[in-house]
C-alpha atoms as a PDB file:
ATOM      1  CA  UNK A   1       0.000   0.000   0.000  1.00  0.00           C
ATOM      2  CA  UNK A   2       1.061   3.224  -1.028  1.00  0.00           C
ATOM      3  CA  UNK A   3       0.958   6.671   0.472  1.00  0.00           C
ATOM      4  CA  UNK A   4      -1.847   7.699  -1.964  1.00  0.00           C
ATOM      5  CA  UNK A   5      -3.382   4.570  -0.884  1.00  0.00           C
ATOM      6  CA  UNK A   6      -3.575   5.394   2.408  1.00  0.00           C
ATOM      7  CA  UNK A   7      -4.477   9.077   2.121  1.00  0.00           C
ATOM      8  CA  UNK A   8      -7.672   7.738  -0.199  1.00  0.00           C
ATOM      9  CA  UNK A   9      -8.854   5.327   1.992  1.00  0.00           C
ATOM     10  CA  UNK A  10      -8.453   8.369   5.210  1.00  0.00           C
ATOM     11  CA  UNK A  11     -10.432  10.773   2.791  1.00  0.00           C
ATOM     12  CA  UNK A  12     -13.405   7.666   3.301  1.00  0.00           C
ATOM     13  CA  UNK A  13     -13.047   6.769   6.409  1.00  0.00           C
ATOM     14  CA  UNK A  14     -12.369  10.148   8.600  1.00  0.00           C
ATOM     15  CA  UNK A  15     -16.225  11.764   7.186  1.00  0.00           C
ATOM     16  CA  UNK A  16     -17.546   8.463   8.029  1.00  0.00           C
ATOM     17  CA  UNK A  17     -16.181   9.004  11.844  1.00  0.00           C
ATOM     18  CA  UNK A  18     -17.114  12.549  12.035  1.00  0.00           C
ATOM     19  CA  UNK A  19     -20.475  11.935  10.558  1.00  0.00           C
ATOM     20  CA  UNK A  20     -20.980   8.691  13.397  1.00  0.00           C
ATOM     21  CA  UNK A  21     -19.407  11.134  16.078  1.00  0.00           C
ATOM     22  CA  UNK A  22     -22.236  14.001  15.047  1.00  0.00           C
ATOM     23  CA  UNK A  23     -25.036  11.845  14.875  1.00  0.00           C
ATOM     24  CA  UNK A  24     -24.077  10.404  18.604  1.00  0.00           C
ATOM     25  CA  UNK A  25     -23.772  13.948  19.673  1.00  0.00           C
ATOM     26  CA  UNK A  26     -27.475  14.746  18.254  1.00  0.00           C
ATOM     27  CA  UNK A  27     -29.054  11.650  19.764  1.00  0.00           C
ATOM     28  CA  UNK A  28     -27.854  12.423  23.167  1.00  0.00           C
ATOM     29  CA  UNK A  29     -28.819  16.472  22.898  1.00  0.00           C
ATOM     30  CA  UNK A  30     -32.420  15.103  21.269  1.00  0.00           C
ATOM     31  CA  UNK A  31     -32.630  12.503  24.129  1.00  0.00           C
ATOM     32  CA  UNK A  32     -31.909  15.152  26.594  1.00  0.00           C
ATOM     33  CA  UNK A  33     -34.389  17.667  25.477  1.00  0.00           C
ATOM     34  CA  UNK A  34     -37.043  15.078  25.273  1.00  0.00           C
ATOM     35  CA  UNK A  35     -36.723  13.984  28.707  1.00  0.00           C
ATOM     36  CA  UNK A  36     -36.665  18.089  29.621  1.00  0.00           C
ATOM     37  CA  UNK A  37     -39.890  19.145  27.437  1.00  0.00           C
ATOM     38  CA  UNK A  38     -41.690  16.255  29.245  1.00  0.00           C
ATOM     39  CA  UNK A  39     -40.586  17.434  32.340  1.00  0.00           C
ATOM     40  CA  UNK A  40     -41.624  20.572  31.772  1.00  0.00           C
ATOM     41  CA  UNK A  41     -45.175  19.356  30.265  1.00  0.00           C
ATOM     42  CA  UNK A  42     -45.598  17.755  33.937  1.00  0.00           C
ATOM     43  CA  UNK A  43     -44.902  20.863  35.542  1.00  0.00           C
ATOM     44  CA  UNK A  44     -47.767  22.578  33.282  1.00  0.00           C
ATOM     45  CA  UNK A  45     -50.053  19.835  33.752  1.00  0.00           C
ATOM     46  CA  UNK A  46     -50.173  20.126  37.357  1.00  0.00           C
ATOM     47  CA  UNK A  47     -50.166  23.502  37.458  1.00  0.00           C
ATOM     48  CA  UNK A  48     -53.122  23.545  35.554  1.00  0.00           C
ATOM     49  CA  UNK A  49     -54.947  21.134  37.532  1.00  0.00           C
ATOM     50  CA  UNK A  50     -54.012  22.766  40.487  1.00  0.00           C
ATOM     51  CA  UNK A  51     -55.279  26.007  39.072  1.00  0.00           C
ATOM     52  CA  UNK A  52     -58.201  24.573  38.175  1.00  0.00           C
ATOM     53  CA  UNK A  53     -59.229  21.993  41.388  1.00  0.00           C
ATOM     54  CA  UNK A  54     -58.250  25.362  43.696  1.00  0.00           C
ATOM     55  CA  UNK A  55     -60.553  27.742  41.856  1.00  0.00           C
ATOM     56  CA  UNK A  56     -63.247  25.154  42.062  1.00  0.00           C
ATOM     57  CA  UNK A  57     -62.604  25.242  46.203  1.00  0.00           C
ATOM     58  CA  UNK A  58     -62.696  28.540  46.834  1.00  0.00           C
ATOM     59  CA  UNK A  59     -65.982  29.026  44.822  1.00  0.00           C
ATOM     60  CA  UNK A  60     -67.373  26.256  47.264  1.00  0.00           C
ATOM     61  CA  UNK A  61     -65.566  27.293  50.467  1.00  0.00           C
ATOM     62  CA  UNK A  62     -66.511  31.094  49.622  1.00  0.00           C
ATOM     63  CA  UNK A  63     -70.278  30.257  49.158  1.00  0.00           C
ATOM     64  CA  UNK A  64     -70.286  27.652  52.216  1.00  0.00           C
ATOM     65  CA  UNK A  65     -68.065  30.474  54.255  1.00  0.00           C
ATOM     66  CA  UNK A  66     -70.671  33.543  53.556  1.00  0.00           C
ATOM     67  CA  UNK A  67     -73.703  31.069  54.319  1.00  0.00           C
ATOM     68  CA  UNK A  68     -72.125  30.507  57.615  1.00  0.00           C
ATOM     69  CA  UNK A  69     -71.242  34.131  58.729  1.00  0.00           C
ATOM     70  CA  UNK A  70     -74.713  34.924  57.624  1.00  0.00           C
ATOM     71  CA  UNK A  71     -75.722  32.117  60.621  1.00  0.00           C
ATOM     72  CA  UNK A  72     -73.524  33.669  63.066  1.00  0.00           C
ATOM     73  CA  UNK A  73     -74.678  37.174  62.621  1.00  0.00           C
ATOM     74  CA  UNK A  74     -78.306  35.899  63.115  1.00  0.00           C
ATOM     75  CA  UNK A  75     -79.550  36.054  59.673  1.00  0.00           C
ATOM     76  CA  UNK A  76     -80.106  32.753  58.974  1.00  0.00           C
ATOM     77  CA  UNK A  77     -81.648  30.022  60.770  1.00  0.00           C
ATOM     78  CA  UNK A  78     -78.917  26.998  61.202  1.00  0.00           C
ATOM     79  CA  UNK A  79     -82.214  24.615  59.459  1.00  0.00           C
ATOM     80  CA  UNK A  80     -81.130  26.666  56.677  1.00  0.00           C
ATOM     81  CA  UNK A  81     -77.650  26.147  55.722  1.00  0.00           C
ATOM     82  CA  UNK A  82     -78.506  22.461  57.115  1.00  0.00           C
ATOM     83  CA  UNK A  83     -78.355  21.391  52.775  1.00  0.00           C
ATOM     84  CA  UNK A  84     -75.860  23.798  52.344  1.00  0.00           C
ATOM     85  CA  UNK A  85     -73.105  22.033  54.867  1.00  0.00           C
ATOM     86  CA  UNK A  86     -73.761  18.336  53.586  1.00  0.00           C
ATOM     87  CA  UNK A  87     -73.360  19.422  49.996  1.00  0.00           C
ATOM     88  CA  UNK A  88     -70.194  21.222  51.041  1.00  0.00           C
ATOM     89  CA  UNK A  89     -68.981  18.429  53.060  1.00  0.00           C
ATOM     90  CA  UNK A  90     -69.384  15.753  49.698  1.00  0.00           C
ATOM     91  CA  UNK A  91     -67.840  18.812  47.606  1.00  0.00           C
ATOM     92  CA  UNK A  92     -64.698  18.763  50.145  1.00  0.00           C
ATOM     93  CA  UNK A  93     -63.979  15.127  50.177  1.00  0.00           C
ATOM     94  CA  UNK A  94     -64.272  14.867  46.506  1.00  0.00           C
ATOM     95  CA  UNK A  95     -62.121  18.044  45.871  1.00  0.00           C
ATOM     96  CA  UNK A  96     -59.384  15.878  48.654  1.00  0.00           C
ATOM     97  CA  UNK A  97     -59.614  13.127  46.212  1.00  0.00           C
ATOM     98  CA  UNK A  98     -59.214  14.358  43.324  1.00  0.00           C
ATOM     99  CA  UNK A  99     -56.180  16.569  45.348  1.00  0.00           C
ATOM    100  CA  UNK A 100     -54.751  12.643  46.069  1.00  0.00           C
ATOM    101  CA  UNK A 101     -55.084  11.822  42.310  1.00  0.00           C
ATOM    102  CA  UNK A 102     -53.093  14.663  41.248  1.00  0.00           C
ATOM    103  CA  UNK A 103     -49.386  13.178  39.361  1.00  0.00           C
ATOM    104  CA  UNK A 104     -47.170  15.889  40.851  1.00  0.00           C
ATOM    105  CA  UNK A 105     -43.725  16.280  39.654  1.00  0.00           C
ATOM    106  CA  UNK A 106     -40.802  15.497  42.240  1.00  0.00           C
ATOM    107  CA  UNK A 107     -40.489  19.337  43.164  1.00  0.00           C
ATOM    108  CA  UNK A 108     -44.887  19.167  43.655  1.00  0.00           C
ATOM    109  CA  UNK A 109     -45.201  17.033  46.097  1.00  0.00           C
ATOM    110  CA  UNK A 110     -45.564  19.462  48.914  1.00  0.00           C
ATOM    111  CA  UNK A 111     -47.912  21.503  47.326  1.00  0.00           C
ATOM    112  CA  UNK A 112     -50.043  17.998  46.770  1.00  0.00           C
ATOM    113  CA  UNK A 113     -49.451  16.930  50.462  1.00  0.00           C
ATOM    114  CA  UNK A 114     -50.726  20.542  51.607  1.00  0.00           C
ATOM    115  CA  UNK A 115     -53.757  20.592  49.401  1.00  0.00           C
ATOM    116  CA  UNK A 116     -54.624  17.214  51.233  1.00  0.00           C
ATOM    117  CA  UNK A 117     -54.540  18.286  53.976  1.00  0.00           C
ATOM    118  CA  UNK A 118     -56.186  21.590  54.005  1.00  0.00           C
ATOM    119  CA  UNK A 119     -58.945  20.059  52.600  1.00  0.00           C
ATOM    120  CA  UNK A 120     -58.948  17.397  55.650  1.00  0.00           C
ATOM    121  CA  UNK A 121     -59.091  20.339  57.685  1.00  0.00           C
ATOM    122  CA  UNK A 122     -61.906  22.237  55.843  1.00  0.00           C
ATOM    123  CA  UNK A 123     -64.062  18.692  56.089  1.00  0.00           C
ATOM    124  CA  UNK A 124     -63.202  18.449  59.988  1.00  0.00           C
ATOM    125  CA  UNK A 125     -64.592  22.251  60.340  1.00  0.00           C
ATOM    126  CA  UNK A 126     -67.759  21.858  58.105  1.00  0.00           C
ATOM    127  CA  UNK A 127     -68.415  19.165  60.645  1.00  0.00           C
ATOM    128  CA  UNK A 128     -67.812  21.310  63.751  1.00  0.00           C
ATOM    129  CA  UNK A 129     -70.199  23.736  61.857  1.00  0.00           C
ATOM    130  CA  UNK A 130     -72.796  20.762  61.458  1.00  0.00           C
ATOM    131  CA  UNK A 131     -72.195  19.798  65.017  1.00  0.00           C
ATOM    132  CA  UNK A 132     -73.147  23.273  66.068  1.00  0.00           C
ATOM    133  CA  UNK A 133     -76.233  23.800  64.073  1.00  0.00           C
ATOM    134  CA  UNK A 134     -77.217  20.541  65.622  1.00  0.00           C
ATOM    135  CA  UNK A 135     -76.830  21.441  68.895  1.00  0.00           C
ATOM    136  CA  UNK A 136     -78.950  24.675  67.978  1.00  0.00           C
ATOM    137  CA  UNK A 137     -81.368  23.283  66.369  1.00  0.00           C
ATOM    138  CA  UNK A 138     -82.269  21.007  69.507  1.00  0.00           C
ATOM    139  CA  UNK A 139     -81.471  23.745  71.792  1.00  0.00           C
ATOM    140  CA  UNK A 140     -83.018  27.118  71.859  1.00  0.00           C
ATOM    141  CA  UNK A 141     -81.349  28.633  75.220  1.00  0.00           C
ATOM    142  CA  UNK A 142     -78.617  28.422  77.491  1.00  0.00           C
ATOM    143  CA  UNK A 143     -75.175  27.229  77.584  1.00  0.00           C
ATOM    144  CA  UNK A 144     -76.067  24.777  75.045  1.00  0.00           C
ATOM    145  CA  UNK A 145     -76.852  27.635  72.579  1.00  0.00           C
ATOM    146  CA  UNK A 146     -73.110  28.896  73.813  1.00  0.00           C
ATOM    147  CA  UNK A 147     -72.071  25.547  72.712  1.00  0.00           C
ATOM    148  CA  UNK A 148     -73.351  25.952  69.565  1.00  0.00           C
ATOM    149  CA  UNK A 149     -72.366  29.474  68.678  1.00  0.00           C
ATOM    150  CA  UNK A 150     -68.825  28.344  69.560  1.00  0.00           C
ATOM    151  CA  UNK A 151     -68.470  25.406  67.670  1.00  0.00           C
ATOM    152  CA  UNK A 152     -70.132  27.419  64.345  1.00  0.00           C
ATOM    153  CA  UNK A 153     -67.878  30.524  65.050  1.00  0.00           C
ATOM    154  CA  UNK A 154     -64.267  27.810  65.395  1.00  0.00           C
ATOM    155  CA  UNK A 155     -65.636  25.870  62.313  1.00  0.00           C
ATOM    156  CA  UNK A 156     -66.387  28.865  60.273  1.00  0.00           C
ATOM    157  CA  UNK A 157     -62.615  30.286  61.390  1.00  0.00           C
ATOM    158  CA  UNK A 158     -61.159  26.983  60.158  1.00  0.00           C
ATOM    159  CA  UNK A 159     -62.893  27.265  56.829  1.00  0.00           C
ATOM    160  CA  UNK A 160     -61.310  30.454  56.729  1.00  0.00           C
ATOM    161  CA  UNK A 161     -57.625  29.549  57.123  1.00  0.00           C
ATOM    162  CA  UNK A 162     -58.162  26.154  55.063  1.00  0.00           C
ATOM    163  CA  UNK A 163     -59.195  28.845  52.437  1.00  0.00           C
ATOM    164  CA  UNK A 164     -56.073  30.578  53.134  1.00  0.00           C
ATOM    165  CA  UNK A 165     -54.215  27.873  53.077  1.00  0.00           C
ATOM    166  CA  UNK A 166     -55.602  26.193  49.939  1.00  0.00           C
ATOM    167  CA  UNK A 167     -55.073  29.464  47.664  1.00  0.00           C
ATOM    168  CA  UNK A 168     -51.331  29.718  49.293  1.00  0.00           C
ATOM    169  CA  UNK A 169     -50.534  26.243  48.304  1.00  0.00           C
ATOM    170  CA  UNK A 170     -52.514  27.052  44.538  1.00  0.00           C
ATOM    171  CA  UNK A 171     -49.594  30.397  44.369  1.00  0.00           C
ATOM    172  CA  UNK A 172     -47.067  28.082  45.000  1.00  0.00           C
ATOM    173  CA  UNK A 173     -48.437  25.470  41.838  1.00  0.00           C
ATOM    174  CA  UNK A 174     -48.531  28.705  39.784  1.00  0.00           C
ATOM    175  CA  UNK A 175     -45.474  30.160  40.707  1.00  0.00           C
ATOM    176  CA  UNK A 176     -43.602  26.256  40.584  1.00  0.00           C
ATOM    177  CA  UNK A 177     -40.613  26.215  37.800  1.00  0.00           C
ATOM    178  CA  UNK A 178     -38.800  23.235  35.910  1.00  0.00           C
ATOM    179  CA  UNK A 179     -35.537  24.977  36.024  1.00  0.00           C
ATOM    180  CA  UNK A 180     -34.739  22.093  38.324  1.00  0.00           C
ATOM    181  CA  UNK A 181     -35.067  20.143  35.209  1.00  0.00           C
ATOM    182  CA  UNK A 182     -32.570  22.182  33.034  1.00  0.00           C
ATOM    183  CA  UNK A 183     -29.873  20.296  35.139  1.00  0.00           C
ATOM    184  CA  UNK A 184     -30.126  17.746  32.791  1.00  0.00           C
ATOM    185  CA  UNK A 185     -28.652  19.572  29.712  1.00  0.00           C
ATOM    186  CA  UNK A 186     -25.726  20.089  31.754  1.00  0.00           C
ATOM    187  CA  UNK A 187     -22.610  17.717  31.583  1.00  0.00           C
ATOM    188  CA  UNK A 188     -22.464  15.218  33.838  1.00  0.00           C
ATOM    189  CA  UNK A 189     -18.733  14.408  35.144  1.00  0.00           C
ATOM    190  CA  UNK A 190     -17.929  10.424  36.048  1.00  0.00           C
END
C-alpha cells in the first residue's frame, strides 16, 4: 500500500467518523431535550390542575363560608344552611380526592401533600359547623346555645384559614418552575 493509498482510503473513512461522532452527539442532545420538554409538560399539567381543582374550592368554600357568617350574625336560621353544609362536606372530600389523584412532579409534592390536607381540615370544620347547628337546632337557650355558637364561630374560622391555606398552596403550583429540570442539559462528570 502506497501513500496515496492510504491518504484515499483516510479521505473515506475520517467523514464516516465525524459523521458517526455528530449523529451520537445529536441523539444524546435530542434525548436530553425530550426527557426536559416532558418534564416541563408535567410541571404545566399540574399547574393547571391545580389552578383549576383550587378555583373550584374557593368558589365552594366562599359560598359555604358567607352562608355561615350569615348564621352567626343571626340572619339565617342553622335549618337553613342544614343542605348547604352536607353538599359542602361531599364537595370537600371529593375536591381531597381528586387533590390525592393529582401526578405531581418530584419538586410538587408538597404543594399535593398541603392541598390534602387543608382540605382534611376544611371537612373536619364543616363538621364542627354541622355539630353546632345541631346542637342549635335542639337547643333554643342556654349554655347549650353557647355551645353551639362556639363550635359554628371555630368551624367557620377553620374554613377560613383552610381557604387561606388552599389558595397559598394554589400560588405556590402557579409560581412552581422546571428549572430544576434544566440540570439535565448540563454535563455530567464520572
Amino acid at each position: 500500500m502506497t501513500i496515496k493509498d492510504v491518504l484515499a482510503i483516510a479521505a473515506i473513512v475520517l467523514p464516516i467518523i465525524a459523521f458517526l461522532a455528530l449523529a451520537t452527539a445529536f441523539a444524546v442532545i435530542l434525548r436530553r431535550a425530550g426527557r426536559l420538554l416532558a418534564a416541563t409538560r408535567d410541571v404545566e399539567r399540574f399547574r393547571r390542575q391545580v389552578g383549576d381543582l383550587g378555583t373550584r374550592i374557593e368558589t365552594s368554600l366562599g359560598e359555604i363560608s358567607g352562608r355561615v357568617d350569615a348564621l352567626r350574625r343571626g340572619q339565617l336560621d342553622a335549618t337553613a344552611i342544614s343542605d348547604d353544609l352536607t353538599a359542602s362536606l361531599e364537595a370537600v372530600s371529593l375536591y381531597a380526592e381528586e387533590a390525592r389523584a393529582l401526578q405531581p412532579p418530584a419538586a410538587a409534592i408538597k404543594i399535593r401533600t398541603g392541598l390534602v390536607e387543608e382540605l382534611e381540615r376544611a371537612s373536619r370544620a364543616i363538621g364542627m359547623i354541622e355539630h353546632g347547628c345541631s346542637i342549635q337546632i335542639s337547643a333554643r337557650a342556654g349554655a347549650r346555645e353557647l355551645e353551639a355558637q362556639t363550635a359554628i364561630k371555630r368551624g367557620y374560622l377553620n374554613v377560613l384559614h383552610a381557604r387561606e391555606a388552599i389558595a397559598h398552596q394554589a400560588k405556590a403550583a402557579r409560581d412552581l418552575s422546571g428549572a430544576g429540570e434544566a440540570s439535565r442539559f448540563q454535563r455530567r462528570n464520572a
